[in-house]
PDB file of N, CA and C in Angstrom:
ATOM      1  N   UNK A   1       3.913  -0.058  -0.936  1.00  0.00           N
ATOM      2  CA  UNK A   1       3.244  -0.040  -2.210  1.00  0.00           C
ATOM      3  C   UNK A   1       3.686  -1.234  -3.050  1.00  0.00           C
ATOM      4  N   UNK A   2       4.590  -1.576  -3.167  1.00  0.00           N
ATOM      5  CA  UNK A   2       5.434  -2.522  -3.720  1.00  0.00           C
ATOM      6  C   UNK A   2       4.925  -3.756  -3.299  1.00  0.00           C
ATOM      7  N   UNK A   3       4.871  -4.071  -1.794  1.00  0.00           N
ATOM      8  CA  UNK A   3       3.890  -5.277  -1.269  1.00  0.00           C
ATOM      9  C   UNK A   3       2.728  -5.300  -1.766  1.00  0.00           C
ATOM     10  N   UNK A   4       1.643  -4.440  -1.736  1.00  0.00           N
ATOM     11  CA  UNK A   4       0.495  -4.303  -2.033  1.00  0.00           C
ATOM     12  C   UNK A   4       0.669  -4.803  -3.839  1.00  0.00           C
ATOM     13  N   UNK A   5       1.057  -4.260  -4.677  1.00  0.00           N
ATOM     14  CA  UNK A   5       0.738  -4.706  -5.709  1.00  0.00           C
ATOM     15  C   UNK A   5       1.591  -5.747  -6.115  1.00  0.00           C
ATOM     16  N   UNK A   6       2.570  -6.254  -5.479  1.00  0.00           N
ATOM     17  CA  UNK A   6       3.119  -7.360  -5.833  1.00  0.00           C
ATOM     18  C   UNK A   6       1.938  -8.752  -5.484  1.00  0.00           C
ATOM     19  N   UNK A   7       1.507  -8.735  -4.317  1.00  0.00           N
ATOM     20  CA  UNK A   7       0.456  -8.921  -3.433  1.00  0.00           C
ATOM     21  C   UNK A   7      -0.886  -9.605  -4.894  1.00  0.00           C
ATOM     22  N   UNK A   8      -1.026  -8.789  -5.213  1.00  0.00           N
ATOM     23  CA  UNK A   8      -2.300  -8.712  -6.304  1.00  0.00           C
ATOM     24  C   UNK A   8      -2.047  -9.232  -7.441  1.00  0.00           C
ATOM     25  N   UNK A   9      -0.454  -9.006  -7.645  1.00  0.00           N
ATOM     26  CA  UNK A   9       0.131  -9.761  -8.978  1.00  0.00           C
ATOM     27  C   UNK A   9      -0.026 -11.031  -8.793  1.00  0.00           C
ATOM     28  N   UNK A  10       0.407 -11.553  -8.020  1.00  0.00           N
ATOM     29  CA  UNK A  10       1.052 -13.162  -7.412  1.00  0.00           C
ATOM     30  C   UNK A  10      -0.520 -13.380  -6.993  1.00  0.00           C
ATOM     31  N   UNK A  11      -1.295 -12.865  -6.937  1.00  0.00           N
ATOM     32  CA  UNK A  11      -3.124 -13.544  -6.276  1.00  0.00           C
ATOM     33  C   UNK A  11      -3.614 -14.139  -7.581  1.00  0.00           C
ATOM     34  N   UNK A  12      -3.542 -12.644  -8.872  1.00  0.00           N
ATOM     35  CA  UNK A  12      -3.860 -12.916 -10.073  1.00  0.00           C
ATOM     36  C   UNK A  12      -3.210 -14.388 -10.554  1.00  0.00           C
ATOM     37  N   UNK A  13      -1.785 -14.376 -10.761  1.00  0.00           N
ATOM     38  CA  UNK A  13      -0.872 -15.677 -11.399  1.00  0.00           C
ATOM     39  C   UNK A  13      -1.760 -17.134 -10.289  1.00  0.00           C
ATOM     40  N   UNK A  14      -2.069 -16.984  -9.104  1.00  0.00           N
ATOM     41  CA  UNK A  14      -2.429 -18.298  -8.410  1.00  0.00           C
ATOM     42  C   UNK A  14      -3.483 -18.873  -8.902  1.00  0.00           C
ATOM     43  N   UNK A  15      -4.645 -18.092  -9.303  1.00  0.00           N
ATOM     44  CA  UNK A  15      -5.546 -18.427  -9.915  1.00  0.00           C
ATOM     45  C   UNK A  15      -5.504 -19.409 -11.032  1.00  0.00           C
ATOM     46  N   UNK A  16      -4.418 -19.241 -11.494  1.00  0.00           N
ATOM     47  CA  UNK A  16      -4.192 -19.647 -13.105  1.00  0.00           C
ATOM     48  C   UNK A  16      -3.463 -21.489 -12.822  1.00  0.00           C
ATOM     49  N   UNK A  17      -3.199 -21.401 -11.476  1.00  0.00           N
ATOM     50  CA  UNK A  17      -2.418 -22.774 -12.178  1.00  0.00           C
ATOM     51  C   UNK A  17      -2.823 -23.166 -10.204  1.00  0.00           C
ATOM     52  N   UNK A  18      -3.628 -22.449  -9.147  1.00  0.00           N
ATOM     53  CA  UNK A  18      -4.236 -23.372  -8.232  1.00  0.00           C
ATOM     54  C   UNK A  18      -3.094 -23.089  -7.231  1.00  0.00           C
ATOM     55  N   UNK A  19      -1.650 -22.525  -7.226  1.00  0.00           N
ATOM     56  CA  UNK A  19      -0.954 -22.116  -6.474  1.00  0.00           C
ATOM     57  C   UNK A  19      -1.177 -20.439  -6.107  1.00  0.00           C
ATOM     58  N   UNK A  20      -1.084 -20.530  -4.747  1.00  0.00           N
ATOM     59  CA  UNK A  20      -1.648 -19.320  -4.669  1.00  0.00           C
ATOM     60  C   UNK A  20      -0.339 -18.281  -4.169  1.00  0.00           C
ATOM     61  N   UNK A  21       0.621 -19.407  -3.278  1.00  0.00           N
ATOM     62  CA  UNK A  21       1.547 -18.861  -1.945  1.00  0.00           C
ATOM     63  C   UNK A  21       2.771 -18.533  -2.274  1.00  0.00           C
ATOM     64  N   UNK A  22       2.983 -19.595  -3.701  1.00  0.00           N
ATOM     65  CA  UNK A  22       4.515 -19.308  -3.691  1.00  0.00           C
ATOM     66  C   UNK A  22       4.697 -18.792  -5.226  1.00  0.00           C
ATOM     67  N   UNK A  23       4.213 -18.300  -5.643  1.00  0.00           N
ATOM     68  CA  UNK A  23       4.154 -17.208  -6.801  1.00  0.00           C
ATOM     69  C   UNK A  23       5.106 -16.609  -5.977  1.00  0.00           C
ATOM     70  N   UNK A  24       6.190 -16.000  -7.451  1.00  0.00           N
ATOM     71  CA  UNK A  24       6.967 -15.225  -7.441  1.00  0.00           C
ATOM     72  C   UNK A  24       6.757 -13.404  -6.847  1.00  0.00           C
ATOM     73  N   UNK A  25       5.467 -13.151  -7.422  1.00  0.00           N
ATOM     74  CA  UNK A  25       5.105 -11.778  -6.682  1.00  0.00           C
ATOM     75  C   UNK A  25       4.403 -12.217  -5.687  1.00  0.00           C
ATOM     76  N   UNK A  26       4.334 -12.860  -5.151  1.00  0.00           N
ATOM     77  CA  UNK A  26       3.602 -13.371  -3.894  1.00  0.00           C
ATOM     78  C   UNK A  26       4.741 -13.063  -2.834  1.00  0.00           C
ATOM     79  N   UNK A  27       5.861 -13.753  -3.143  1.00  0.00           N
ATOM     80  CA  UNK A  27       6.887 -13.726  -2.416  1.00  0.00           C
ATOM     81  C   UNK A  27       7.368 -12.466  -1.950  1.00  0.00           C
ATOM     82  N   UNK A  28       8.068 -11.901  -3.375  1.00  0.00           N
ATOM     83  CA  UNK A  28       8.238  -9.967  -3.582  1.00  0.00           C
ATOM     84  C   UNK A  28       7.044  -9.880  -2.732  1.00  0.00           C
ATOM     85  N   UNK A  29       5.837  -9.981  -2.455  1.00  0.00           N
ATOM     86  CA  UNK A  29       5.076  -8.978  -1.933  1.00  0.00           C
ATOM     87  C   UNK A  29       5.189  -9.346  -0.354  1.00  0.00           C
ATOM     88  N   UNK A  30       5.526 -10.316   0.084  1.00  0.00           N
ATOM     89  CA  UNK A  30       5.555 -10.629   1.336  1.00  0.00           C
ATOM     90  C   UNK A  30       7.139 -10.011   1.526  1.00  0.00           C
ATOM     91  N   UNK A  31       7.786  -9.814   1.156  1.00  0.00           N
ATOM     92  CA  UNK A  31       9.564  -9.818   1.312  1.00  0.00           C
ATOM     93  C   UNK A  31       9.366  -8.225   2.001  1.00  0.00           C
ATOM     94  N   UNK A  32       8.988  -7.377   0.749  1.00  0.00           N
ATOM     95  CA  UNK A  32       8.455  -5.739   0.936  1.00  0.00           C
ATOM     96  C   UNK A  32       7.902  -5.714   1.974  1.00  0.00           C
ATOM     97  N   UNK A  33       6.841  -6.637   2.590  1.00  0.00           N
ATOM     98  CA  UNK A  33       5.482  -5.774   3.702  1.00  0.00           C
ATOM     99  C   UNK A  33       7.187  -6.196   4.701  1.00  0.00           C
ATOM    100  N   UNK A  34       8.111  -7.184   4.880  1.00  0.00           N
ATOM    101  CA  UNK A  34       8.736  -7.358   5.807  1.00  0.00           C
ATOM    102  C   UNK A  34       9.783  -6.473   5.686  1.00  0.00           C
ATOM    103  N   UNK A  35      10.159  -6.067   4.974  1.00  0.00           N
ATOM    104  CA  UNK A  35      11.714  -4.774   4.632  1.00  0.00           C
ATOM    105  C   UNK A  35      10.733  -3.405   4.915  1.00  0.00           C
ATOM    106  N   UNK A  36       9.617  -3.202   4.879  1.00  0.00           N
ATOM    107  CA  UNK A  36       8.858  -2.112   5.351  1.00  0.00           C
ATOM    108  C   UNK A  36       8.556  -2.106   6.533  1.00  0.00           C
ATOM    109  N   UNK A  37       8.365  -3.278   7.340  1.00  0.00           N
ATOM    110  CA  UNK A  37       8.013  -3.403   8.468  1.00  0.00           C
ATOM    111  C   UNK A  37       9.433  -2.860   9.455  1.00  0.00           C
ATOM    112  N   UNK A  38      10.430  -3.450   8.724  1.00  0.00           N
ATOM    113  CA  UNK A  38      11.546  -3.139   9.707  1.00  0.00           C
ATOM    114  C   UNK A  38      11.735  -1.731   9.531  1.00  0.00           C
ATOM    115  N   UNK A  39      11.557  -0.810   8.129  1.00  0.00           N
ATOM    116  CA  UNK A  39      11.772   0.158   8.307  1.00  0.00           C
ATOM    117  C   UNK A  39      11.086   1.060   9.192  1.00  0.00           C
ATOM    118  N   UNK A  40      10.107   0.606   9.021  1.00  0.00           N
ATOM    119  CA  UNK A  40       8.717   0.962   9.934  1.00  0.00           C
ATOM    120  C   UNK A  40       9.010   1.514  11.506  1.00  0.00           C
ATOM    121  N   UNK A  41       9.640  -0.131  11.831  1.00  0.00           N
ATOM    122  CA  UNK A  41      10.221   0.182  13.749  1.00  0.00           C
ATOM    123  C   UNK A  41      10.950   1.329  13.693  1.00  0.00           C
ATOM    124  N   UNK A  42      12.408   1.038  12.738  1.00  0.00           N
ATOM    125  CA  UNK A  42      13.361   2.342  12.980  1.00  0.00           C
ATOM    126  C   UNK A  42      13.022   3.301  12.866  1.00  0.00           C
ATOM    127  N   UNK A  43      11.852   4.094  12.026  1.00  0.00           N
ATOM    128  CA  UNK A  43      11.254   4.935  12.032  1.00  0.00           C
ATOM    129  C   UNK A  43      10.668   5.610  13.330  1.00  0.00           C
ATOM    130  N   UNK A  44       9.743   5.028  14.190  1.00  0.00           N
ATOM    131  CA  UNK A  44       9.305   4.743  14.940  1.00  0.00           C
ATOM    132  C   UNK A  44      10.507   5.374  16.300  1.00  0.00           C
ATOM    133  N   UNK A  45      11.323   5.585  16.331  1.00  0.00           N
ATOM    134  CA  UNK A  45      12.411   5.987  16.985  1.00  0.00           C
ATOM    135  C   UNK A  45      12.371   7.657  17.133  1.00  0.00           C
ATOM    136  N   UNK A  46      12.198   7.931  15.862  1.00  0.00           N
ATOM    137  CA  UNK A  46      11.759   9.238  15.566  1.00  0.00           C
ATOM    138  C   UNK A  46      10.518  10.384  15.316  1.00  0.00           C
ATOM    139  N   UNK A  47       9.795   9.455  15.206  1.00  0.00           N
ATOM    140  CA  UNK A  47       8.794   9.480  14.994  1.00  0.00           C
ATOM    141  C   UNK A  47       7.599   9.597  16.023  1.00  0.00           C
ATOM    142  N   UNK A  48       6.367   9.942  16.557  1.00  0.00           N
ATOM    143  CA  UNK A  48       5.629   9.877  17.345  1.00  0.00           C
ATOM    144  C   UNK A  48       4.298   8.841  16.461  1.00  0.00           C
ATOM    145  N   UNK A  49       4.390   7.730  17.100  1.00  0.00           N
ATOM    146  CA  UNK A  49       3.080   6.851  16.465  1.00  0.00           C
ATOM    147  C   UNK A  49       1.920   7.118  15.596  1.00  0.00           C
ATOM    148  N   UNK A  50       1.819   8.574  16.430  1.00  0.00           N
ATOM    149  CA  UNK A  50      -0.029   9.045  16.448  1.00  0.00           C
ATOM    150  C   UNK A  50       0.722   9.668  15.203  1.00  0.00           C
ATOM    151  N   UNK A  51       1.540  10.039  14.457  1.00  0.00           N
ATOM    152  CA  UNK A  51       1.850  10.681  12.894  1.00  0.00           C
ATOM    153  C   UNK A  51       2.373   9.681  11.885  1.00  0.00           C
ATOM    154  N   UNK A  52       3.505   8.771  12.537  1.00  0.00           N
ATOM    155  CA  UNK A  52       3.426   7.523  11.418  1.00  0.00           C
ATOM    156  C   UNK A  52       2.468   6.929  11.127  1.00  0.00           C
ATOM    157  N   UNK A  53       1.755   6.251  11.983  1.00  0.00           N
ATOM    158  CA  UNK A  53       0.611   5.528  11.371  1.00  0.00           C
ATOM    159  C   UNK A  53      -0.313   5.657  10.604  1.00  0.00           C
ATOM    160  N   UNK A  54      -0.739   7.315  10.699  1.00  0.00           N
ATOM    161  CA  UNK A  54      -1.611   7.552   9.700  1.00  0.00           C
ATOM    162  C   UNK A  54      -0.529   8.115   8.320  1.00  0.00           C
ATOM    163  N   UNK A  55       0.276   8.568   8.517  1.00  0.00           N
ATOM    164  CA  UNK A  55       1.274   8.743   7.380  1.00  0.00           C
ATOM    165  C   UNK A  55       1.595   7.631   6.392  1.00  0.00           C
ATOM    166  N   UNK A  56       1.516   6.899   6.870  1.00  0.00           N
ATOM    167  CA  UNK A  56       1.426   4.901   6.209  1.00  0.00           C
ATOM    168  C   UNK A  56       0.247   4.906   5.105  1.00  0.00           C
ATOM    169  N   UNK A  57      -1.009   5.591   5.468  1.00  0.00           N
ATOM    170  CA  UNK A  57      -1.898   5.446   4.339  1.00  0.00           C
ATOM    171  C   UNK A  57      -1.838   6.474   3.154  1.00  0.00           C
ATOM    172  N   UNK A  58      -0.438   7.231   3.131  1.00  0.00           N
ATOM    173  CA  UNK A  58      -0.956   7.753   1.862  1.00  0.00           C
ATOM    174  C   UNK A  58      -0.022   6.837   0.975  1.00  0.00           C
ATOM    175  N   UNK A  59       0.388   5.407   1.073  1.00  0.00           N
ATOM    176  CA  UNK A  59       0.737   4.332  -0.025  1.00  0.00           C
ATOM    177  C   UNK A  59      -1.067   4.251  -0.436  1.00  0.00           C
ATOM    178  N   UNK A  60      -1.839   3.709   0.178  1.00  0.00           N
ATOM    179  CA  UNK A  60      -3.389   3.540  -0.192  1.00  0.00           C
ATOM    180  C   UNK A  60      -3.582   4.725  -1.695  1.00  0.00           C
ATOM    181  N   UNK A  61      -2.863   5.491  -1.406  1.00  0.00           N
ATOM    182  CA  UNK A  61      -3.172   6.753  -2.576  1.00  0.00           C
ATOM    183  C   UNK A  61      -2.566   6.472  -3.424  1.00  0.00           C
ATOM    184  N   UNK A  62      -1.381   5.550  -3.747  1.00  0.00           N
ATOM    185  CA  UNK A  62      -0.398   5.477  -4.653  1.00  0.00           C
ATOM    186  C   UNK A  62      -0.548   4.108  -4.980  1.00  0.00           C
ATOM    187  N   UNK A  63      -1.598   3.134  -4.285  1.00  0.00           N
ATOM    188  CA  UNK A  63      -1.378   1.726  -4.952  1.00  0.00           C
ATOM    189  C   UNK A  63      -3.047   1.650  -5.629  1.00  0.00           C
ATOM    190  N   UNK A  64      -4.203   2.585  -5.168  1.00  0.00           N
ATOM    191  CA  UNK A  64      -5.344   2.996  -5.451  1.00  0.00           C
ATOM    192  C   UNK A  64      -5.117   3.197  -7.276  1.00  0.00           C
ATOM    193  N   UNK A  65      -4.155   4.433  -7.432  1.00  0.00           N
ATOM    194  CA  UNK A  65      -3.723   4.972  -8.405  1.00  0.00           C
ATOM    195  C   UNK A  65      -3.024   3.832  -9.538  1.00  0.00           C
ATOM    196  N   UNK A  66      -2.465   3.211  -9.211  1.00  0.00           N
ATOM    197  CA  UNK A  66      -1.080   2.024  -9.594  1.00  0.00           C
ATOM    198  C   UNK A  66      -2.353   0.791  -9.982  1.00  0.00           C
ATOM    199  N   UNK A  67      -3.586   0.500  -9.000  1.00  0.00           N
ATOM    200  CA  UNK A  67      -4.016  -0.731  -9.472  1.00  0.00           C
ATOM    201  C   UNK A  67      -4.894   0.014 -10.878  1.00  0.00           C
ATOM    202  N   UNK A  68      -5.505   1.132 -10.935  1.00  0.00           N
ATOM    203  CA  UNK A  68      -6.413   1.262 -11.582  1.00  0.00           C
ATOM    204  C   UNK A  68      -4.970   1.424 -13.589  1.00  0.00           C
ATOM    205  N   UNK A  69      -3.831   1.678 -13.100  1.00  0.00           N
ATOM    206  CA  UNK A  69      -3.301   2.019 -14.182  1.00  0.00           C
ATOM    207  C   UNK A  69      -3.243   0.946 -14.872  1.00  0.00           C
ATOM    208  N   UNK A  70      -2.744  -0.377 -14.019  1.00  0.00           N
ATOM    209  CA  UNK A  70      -2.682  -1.610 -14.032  1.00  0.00           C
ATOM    210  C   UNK A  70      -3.107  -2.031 -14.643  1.00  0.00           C
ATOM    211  N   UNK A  71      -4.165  -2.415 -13.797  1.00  0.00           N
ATOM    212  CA  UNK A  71      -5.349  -3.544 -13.955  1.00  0.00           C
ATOM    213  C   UNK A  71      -6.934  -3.249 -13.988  1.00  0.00           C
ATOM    214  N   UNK A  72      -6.776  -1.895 -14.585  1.00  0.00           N
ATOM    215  CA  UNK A  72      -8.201  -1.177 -14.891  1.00  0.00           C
ATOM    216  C   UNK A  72      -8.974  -0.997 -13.944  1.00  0.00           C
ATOM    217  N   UNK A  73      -8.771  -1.160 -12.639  1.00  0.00           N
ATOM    218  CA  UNK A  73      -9.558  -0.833 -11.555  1.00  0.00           C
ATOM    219  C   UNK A  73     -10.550   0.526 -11.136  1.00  0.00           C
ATOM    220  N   UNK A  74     -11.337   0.192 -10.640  1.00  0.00           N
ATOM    221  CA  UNK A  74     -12.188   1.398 -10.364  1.00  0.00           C
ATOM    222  C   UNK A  74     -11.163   2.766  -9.712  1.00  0.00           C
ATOM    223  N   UNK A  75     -11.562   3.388 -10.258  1.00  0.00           N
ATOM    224  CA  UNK A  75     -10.927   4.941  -9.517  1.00  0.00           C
ATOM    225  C   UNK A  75     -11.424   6.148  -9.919  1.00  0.00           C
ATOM    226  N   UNK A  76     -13.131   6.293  -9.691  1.00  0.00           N
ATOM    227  CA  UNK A  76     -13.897   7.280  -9.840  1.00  0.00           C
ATOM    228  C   UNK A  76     -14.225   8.184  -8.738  1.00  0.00           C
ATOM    229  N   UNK A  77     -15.417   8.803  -9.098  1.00  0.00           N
ATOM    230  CA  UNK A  77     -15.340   9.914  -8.017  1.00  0.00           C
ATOM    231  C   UNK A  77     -15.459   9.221  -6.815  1.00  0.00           C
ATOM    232  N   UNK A  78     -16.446   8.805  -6.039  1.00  0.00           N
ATOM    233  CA  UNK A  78     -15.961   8.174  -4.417  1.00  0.00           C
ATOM    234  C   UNK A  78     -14.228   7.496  -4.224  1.00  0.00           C
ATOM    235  N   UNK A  79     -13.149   7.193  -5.053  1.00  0.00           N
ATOM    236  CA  UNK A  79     -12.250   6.815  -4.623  1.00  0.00           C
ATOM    237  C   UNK A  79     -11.435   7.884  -4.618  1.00  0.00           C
ATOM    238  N   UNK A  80     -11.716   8.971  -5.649  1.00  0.00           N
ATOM    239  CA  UNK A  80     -11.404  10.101  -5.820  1.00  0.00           C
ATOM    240  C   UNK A  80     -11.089  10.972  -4.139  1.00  0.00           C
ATOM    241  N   UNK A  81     -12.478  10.811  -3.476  1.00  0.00           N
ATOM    242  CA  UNK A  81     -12.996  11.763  -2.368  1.00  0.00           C
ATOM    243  C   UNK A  81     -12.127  10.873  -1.351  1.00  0.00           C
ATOM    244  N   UNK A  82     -12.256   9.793  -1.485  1.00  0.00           N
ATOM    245  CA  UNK A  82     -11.498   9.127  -0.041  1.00  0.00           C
ATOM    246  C   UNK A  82     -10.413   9.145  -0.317  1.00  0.00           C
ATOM    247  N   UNK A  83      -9.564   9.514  -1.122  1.00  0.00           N
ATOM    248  CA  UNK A  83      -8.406   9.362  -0.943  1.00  0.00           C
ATOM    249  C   UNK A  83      -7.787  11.084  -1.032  1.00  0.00           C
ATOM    250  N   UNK A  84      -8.282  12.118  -1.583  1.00  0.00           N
ATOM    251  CA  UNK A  84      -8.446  13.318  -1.015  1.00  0.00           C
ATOM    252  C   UNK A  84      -8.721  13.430   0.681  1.00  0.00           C
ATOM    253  N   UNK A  85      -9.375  12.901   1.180  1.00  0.00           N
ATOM    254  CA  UNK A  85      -9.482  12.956   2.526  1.00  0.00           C
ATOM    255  C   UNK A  85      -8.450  12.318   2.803  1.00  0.00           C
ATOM    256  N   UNK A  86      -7.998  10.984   2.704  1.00  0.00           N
ATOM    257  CA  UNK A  86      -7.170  10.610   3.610  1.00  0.00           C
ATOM    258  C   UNK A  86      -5.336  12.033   3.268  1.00  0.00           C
ATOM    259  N   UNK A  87      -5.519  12.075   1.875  1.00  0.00           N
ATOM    260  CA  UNK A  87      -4.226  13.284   2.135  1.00  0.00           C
ATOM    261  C   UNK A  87      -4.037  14.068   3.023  1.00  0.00           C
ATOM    262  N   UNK A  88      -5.840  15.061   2.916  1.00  0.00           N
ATOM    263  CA  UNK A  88      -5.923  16.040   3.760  1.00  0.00           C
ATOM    264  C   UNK A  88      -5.409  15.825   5.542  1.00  0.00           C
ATOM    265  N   UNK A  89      -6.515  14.799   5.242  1.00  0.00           N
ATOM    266  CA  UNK A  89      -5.550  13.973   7.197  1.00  0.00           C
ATOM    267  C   UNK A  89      -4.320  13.910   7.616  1.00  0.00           C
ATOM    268  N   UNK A  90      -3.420  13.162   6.459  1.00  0.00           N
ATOM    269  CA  UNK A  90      -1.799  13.555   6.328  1.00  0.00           C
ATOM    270  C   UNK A  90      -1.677  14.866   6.542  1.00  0.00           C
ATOM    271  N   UNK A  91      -1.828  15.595   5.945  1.00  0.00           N
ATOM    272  CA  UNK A  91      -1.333  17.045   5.133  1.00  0.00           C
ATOM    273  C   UNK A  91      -1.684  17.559   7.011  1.00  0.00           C
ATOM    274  N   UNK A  92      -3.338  17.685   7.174  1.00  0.00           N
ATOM    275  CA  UNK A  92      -2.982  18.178   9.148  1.00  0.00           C
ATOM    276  C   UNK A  92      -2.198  17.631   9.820  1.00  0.00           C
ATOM    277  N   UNK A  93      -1.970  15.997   9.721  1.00  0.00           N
ATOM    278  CA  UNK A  93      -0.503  15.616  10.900  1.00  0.00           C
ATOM    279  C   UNK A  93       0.451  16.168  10.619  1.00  0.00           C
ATOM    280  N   UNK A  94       1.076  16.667   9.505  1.00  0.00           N
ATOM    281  CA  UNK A  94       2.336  16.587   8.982  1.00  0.00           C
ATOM    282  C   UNK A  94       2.767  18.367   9.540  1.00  0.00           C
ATOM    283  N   UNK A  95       1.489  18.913   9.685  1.00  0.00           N
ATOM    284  CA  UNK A  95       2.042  20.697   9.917  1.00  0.00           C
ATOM    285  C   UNK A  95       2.545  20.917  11.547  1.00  0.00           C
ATOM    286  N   UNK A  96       3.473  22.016  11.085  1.00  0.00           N
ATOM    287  CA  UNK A  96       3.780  22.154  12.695  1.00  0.00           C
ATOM    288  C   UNK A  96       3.044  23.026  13.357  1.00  0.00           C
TER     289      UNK A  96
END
């Protein structure tokens, strides 16, 4: 989540002055997707694929939420429904 909207911060700031890459949240956002990634593998140890991977998208629910607080982004009813579904999807991997 932290990548993702750092990600969007540092896109916004590039615009402004023609640098796009080495914005400061550009960086933060690349640093995160890589400190997530590693957590990611070790995870992965424990984990069975077919449940992490889709477990990964309920950040989509929390950066969905985070851009619209933000940066006024859309988050009406269709983002509403897809991201209710994608929980529900979690919520069946996650039961025993």
């Amino acid at each position: 989540m932290i990548g993702q909207i750092s990600l969007k911060a540092g896109a916004l700031q590039g615009h402004s002055d023609g640098n796009l890459y080495f914005q400061k949240y550009t960086v933060l956002g690349l640093f995160a997707y890589f400190l997530a990634s590693l957590l990611y593998i070790y995870s992965l140890r424990n984990i069975p694929v077919s449940v992490a991977f889709p477990s990964v998208s309920i950040s989509y629910v929390a950066v969905a939420y985070l851009a619209h607080v933000i940066w006024g982004e859309a988050f009406g009813l269709k983002q509403l429904l897809a991201l209710l579904l994608i929980g529900s999807g979690i919520y069946i991997l996650s039961r025993n």
